[in-house]
PDB file of N, CA and C in Angstrom:
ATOM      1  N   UNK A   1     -14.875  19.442  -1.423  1.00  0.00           N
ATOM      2  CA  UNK A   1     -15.912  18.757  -0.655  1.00  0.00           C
ATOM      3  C   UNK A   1     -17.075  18.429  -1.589  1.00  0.00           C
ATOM      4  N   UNK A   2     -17.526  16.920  -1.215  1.00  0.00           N
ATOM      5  CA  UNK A   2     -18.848  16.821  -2.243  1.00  0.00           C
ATOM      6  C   UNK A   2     -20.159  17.607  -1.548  1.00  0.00           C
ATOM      7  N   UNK A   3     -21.178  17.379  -2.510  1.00  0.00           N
ATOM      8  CA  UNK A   3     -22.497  18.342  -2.337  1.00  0.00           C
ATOM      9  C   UNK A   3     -23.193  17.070  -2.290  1.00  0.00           C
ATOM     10  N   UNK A   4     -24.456  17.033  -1.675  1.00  0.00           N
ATOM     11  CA  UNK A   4     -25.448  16.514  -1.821  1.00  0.00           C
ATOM     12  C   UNK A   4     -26.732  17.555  -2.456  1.00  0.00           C
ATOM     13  N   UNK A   5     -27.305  16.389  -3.524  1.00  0.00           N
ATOM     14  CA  UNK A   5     -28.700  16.945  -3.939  1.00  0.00           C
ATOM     15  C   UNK A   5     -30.407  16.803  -2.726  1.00  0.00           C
ATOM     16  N   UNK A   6     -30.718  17.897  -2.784  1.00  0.00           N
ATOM     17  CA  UNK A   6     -31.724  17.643  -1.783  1.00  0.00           C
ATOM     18  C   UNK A   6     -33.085  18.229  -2.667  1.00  0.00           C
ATOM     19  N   UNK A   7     -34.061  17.506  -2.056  1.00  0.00           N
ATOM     20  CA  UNK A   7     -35.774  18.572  -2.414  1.00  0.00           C
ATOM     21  C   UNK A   7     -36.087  19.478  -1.126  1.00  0.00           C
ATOM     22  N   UNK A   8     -36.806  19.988  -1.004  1.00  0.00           N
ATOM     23  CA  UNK A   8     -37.073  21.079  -0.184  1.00  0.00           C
ATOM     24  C   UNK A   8     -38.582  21.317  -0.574  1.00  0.00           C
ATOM     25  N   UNK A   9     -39.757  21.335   0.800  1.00  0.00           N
ATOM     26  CA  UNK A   9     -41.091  21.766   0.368  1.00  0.00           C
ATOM     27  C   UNK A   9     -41.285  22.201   1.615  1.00  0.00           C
ATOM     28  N   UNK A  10     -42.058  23.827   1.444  1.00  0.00           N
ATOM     29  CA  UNK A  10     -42.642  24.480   2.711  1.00  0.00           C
ATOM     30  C   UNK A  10     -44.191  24.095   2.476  1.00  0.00           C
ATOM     31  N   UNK A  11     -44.519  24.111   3.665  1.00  0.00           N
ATOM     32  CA  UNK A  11     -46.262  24.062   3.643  1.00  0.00           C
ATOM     33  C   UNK A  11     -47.058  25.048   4.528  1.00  0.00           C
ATOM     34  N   UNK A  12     -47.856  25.483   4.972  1.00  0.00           N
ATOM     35  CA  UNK A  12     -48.533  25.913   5.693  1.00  0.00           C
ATOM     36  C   UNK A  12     -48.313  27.766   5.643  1.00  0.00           C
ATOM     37  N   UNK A  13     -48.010  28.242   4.914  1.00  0.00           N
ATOM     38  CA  UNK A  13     -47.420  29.592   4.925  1.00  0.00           C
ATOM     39  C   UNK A  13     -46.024  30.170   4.484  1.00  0.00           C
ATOM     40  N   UNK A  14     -45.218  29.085   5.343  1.00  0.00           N
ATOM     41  CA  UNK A  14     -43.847  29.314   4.293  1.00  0.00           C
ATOM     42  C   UNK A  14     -43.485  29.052   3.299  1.00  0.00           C
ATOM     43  N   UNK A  15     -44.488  28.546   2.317  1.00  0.00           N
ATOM     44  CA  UNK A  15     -44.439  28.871   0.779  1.00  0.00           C
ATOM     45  C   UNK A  15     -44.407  29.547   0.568  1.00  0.00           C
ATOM     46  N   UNK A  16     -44.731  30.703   0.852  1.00  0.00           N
ATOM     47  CA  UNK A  16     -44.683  32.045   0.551  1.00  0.00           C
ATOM     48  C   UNK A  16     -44.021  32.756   1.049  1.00  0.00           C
ATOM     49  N   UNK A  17     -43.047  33.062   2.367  1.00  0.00           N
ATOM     50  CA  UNK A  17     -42.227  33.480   2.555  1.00  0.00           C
ATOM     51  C   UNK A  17     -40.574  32.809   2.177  1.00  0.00           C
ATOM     52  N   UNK A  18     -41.087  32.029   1.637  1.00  0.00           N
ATOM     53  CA  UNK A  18     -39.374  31.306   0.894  1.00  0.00           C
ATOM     54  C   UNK A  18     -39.810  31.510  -0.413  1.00  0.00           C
ATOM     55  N   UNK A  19     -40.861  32.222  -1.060  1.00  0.00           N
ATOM     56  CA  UNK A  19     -41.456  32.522  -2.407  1.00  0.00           C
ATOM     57  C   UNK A  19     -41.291  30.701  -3.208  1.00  0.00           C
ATOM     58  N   UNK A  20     -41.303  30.039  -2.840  1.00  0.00           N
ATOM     59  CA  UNK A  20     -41.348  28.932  -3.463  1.00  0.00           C
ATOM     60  C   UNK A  20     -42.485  27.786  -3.352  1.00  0.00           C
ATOM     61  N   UNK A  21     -43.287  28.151  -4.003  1.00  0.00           N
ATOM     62  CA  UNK A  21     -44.886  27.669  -4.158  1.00  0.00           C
ATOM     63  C   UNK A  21     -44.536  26.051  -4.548  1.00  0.00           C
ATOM     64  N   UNK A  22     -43.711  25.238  -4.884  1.00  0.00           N
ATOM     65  CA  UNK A  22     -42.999  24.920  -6.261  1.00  0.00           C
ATOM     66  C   UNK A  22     -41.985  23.541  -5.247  1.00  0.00           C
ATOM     67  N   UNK A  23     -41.385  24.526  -3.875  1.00  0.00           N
ATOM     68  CA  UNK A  23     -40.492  23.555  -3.502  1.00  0.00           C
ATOM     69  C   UNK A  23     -39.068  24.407  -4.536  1.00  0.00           C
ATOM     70  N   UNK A  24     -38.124  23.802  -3.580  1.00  0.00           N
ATOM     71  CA  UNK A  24     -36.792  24.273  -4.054  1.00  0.00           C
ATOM     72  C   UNK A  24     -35.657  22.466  -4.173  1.00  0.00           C
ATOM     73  N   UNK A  25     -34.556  22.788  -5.143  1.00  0.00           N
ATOM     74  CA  UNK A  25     -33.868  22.004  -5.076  1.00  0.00           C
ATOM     75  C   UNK A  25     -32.876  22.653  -4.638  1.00  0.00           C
ATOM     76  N   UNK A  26     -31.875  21.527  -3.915  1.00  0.00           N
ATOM     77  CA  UNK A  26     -31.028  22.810  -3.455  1.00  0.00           C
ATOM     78  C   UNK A  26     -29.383  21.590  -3.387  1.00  0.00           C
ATOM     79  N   UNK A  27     -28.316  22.245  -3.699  1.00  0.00           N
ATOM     80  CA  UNK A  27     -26.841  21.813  -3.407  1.00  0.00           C
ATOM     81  C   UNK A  27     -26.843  21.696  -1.724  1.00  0.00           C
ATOM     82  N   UNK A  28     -26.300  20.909  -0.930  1.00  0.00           N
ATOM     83  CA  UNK A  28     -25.530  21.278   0.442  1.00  0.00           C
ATOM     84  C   UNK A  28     -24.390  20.125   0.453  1.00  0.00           C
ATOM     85  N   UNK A  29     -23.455  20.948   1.547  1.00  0.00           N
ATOM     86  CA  UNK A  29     -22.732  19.955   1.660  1.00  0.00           C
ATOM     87  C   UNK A  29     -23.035  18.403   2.036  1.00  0.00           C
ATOM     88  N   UNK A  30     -21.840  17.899   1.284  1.00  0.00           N
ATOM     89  CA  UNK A  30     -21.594  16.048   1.985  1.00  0.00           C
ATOM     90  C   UNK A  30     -21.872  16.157   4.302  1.00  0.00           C
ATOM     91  N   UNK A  31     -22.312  15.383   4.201  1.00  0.00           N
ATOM     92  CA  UNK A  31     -22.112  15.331   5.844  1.00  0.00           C
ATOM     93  C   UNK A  31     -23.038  16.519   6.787  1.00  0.00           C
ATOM     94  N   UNK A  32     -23.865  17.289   6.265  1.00  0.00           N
ATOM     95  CA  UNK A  32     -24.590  18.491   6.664  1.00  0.00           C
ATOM     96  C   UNK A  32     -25.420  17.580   7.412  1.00  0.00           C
ATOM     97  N   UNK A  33     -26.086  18.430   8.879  1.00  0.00           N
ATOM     98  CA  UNK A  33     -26.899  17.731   9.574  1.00  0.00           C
ATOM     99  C   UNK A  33     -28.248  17.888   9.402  1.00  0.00           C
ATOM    100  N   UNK A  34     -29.530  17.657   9.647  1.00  0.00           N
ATOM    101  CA  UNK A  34     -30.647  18.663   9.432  1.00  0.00           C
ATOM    102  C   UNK A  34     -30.973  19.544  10.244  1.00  0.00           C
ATOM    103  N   UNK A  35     -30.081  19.523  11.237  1.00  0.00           N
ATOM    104  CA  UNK A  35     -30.301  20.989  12.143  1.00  0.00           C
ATOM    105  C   UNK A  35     -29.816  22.001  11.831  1.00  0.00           C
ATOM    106  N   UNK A  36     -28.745  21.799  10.439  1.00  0.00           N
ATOM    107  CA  UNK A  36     -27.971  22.450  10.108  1.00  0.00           C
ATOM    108  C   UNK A  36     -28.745  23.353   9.010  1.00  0.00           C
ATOM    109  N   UNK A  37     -29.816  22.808   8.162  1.00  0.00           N
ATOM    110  CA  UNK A  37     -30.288  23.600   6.946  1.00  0.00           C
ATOM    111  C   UNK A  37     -31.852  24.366   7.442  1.00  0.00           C
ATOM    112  N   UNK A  38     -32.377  24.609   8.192  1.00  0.00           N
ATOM    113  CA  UNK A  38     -32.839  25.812   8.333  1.00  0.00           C
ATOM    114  C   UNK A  38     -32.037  26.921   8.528  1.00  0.00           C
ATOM    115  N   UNK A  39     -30.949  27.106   9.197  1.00  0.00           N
ATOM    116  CA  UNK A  39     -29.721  28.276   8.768  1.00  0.00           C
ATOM    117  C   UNK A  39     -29.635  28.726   7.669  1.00  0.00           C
ATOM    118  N   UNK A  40     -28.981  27.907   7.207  1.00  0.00           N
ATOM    119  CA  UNK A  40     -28.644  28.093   5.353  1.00  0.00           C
ATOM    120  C   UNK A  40     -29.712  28.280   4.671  1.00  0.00           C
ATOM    121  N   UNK A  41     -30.910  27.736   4.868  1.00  0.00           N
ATOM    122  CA  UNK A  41     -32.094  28.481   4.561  1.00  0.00           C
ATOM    123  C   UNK A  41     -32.332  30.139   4.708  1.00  0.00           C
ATOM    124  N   UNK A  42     -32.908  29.972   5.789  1.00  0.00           N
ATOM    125  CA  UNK A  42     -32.656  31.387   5.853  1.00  0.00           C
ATOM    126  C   UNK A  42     -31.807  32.371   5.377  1.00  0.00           C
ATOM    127  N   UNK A  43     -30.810  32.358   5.913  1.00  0.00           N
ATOM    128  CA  UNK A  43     -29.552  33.078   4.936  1.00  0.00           C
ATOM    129  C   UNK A  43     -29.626  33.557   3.919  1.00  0.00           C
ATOM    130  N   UNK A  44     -30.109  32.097   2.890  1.00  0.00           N
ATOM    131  CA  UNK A  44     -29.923  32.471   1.254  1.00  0.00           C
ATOM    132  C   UNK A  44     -31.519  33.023   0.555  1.00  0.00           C
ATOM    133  N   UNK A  45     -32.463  32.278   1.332  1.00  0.00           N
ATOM    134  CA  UNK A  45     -33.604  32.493   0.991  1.00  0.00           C
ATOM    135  C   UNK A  45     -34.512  34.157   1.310  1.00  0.00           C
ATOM    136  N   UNK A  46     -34.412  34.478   2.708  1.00  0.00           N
ATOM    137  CA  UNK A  46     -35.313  35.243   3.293  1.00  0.00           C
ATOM    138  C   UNK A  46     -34.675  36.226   3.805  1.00  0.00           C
ATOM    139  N   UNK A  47     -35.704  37.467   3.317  1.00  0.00           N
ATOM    140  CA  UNK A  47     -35.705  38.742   3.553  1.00  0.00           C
ATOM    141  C   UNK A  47     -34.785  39.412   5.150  1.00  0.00           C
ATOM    142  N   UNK A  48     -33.560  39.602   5.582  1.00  0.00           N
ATOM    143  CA  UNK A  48     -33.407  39.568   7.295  1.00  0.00           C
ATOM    144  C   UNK A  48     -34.419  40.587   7.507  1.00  0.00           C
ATOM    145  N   UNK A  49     -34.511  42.173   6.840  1.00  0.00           N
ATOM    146  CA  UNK A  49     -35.796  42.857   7.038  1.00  0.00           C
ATOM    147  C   UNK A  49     -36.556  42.860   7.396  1.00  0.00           C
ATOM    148  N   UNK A  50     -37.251  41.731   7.093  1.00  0.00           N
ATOM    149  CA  UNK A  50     -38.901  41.230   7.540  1.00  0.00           C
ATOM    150  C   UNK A  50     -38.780  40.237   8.414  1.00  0.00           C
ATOM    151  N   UNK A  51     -39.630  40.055   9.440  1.00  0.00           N
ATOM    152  CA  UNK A  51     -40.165  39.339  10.162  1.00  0.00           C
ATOM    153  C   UNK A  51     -40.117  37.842   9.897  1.00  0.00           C
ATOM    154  N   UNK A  52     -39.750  37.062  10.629  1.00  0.00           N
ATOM    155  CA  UNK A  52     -39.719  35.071  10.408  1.00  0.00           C
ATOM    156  C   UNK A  52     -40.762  34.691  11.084  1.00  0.00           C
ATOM    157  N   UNK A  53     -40.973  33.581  10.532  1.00  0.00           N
ATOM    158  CA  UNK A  53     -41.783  32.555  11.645  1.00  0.00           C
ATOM    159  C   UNK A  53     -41.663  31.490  11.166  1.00  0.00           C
ATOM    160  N   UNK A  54     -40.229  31.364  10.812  1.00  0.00           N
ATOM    161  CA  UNK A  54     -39.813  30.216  10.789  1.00  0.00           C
ATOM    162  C   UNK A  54     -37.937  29.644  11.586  1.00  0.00           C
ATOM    163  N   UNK A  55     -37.310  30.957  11.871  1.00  0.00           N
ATOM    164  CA  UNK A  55     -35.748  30.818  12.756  1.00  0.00           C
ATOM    165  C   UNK A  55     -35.850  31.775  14.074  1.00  0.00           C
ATOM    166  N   UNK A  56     -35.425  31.374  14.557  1.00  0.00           N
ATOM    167  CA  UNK A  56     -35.252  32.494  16.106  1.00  0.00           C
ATOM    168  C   UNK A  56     -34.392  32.795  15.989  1.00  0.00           C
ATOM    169  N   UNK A  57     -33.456  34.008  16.529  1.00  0.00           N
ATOM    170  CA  UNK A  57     -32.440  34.614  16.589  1.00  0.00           C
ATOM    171  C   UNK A  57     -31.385  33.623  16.768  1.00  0.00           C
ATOM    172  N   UNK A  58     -32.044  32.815  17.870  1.00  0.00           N
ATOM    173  CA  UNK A  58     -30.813  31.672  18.057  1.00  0.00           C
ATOM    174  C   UNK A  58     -30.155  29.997  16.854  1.00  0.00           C
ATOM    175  N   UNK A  59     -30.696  30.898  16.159  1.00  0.00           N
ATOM    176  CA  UNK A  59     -30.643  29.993  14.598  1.00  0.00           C
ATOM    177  C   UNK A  59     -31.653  28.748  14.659  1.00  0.00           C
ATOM    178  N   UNK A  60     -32.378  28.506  15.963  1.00  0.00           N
ATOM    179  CA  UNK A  60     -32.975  26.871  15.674  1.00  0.00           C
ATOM    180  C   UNK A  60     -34.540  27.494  15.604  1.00  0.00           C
ATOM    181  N   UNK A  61     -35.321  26.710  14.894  1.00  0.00           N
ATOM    182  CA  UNK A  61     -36.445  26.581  14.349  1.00  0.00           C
ATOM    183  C   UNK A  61     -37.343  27.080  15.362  1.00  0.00           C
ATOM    184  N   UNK A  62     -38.803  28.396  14.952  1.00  0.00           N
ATOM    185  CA  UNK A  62     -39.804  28.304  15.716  1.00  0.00           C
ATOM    186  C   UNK A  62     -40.455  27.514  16.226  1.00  0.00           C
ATOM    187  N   UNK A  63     -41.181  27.460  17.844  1.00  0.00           N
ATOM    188  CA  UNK A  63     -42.145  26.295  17.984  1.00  0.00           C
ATOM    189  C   UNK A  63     -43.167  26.531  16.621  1.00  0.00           C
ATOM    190  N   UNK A  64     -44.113  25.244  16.840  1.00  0.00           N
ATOM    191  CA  UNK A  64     -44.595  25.100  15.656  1.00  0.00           C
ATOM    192  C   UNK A  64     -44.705  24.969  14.214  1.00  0.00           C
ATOM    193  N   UNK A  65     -42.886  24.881  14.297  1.00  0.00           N
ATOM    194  CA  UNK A  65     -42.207  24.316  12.727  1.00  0.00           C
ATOM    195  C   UNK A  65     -42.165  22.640  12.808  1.00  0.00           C
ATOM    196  N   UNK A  66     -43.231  21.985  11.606  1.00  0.00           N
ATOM    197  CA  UNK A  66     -42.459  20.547  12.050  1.00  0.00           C
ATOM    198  C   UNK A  66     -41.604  20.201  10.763  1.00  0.00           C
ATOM    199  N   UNK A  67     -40.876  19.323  10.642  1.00  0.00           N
ATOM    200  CA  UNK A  67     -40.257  19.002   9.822  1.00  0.00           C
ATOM    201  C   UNK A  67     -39.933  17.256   9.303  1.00  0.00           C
ATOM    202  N   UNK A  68     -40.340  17.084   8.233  1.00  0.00           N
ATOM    203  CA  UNK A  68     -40.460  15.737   7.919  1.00  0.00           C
ATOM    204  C   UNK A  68     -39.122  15.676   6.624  1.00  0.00           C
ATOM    205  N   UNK A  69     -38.440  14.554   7.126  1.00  0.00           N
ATOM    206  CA  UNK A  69     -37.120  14.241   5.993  1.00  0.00           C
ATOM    207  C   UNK A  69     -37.777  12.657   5.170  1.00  0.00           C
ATOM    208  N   UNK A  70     -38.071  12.694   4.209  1.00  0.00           N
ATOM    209  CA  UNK A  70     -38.799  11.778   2.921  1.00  0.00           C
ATOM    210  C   UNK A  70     -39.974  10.899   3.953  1.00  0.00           C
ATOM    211  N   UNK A  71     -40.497  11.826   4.661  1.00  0.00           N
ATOM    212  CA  UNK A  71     -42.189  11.834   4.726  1.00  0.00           C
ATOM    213  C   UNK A  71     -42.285  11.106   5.836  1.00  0.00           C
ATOM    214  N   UNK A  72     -41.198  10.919   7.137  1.00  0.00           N
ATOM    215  CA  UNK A  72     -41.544  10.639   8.153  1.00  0.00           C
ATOM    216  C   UNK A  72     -40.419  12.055   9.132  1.00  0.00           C
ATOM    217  N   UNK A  73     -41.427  11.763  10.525  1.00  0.00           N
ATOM    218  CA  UNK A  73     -41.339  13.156  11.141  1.00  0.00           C
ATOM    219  C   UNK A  73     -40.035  12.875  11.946  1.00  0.00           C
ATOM    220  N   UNK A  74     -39.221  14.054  11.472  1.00  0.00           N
ATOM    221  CA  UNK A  74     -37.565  14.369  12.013  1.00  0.00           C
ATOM    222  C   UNK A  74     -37.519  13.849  13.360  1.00  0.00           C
ATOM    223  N   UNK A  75     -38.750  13.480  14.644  1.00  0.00           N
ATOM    224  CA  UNK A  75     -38.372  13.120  15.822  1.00  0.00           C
ATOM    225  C   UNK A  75     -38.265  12.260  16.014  1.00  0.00           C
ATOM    226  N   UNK A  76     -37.961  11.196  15.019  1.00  0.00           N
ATOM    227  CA  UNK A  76     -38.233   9.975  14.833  1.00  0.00           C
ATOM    228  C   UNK A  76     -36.412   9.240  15.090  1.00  0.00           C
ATOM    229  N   UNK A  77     -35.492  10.218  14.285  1.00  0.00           N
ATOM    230  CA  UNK A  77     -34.216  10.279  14.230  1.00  0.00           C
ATOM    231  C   UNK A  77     -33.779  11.464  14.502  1.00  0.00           C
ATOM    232  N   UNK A  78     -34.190  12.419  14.802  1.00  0.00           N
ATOM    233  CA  UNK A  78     -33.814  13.881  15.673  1.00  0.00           C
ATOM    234  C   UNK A  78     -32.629  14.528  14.423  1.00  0.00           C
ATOM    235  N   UNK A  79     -33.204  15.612  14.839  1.00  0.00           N
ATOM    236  CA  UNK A  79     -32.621  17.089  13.713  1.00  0.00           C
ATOM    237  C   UNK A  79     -31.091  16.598  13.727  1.00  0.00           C
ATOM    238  N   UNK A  80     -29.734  15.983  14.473  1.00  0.00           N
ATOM    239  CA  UNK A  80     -28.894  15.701  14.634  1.00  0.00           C
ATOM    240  C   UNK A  80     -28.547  14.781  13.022  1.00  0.00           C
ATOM    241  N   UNK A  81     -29.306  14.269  12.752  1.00  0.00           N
ATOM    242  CA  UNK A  81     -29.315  13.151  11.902  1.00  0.00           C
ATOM    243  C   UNK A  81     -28.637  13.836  10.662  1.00  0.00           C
ATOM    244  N   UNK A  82     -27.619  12.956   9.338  1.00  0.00           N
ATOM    245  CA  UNK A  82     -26.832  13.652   8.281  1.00  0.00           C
ATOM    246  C   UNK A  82     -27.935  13.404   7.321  1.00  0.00           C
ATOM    247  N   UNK A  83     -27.693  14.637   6.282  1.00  0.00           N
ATOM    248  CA  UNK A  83     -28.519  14.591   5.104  1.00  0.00           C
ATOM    249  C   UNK A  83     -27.656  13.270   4.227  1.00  0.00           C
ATOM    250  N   UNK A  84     -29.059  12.807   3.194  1.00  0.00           N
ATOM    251  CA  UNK A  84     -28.284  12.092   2.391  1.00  0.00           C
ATOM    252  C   UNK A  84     -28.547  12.165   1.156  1.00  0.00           C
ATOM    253  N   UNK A  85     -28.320  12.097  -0.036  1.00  0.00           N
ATOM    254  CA  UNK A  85     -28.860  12.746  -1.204  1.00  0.00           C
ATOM    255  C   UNK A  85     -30.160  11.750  -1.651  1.00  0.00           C
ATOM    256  N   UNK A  86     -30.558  12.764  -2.363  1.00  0.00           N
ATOM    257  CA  UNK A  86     -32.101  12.341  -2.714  1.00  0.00           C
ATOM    258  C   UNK A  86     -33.114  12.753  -1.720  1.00  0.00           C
ATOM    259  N   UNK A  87     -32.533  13.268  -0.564  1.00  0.00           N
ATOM    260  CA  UNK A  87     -33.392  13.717   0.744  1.00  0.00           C
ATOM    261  C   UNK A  87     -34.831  14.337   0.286  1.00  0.00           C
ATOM    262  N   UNK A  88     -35.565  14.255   0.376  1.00  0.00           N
ATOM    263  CA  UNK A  88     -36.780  14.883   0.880  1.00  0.00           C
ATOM    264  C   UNK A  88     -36.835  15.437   1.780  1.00  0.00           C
ATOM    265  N   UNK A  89     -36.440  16.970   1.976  1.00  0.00           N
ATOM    266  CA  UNK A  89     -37.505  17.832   3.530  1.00  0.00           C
ATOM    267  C   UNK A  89     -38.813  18.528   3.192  1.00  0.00           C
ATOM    268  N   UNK A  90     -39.200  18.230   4.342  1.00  0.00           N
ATOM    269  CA  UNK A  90     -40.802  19.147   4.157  1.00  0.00           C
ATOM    270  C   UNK A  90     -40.903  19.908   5.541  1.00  0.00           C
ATOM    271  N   UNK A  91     -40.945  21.535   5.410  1.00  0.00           N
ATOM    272  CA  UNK A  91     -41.150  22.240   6.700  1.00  0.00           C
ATOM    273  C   UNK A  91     -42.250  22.938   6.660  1.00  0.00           C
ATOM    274  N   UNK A  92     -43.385  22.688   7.816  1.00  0.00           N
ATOM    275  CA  UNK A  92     -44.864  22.611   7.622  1.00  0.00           C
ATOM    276  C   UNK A  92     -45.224  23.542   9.219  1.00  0.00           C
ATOM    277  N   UNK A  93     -45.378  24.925   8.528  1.00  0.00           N
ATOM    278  CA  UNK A  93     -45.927  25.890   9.941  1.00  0.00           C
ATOM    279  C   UNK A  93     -47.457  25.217  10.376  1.00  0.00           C
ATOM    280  N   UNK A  94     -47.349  25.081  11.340  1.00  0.00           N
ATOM    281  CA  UNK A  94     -48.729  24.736  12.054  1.00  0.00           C
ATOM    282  C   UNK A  94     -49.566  26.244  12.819  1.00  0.00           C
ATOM    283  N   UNK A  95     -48.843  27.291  12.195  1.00  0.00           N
ATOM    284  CA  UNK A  95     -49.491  28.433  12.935  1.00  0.00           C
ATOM    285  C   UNK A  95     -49.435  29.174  11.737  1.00  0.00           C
ATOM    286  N   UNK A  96     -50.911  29.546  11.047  1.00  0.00           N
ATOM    287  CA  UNK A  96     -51.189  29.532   9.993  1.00  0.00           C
ATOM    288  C   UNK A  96     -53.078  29.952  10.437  1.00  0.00           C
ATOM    289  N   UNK A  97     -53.386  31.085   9.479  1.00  0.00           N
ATOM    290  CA  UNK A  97     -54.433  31.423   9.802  1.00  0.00           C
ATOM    291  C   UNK A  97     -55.522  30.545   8.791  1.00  0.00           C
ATOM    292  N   UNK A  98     -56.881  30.301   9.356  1.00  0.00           N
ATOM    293  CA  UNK A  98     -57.471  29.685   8.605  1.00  0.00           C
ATOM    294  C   UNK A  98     -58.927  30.183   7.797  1.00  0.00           C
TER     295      UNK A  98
END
């Protein structure tokens, strides 16, 4: 199966709980959806130990996660939508102390 190349940038707090100040590049499969890679996020990235505030038990995203794929907002074409390489995601907690 082919891979697609993707970027990856947290903002608002989950820079720091994905320890990636920096943004990540990351392999996924050909045909992956974007509802599909906060899972695989998690998984590979974050502590199960500690506390999220970014997946619910039920694998889909906290309220107050938004998510933008190359800088317009995922509700535009809904999390359903396939990655395509060169993707840009950006996942941006809006619950974040100030």
């Amino acid at each position: 199966m082919s891979e697609l190349d993707i970027s990856i940038e947290f903002e608002g707090g989950l820079e720091h709980d994905f320890k990636a100040p920096n943004g990540l590049k990351e392999k996924v499969p050909a045909g992956m959806k974007l509802e599909e890679l906060p899972a695989l996020l998690s998984k590979k990235y974050l502590d199960p130990s500690k506390p999220t505030r970014f997946l619910a038990e039920n694998g889909h995203l906290l309220p107050g996660i938004l998510v933008m794929i190359n800088d317009a907002d995922s509700e535009i074409d809904g999390m359903d939508q396939k990655l395509s390489s060169g993707d840009h995601i950006t996942f941006i907690s809006t619950l974040h102390g100030g």
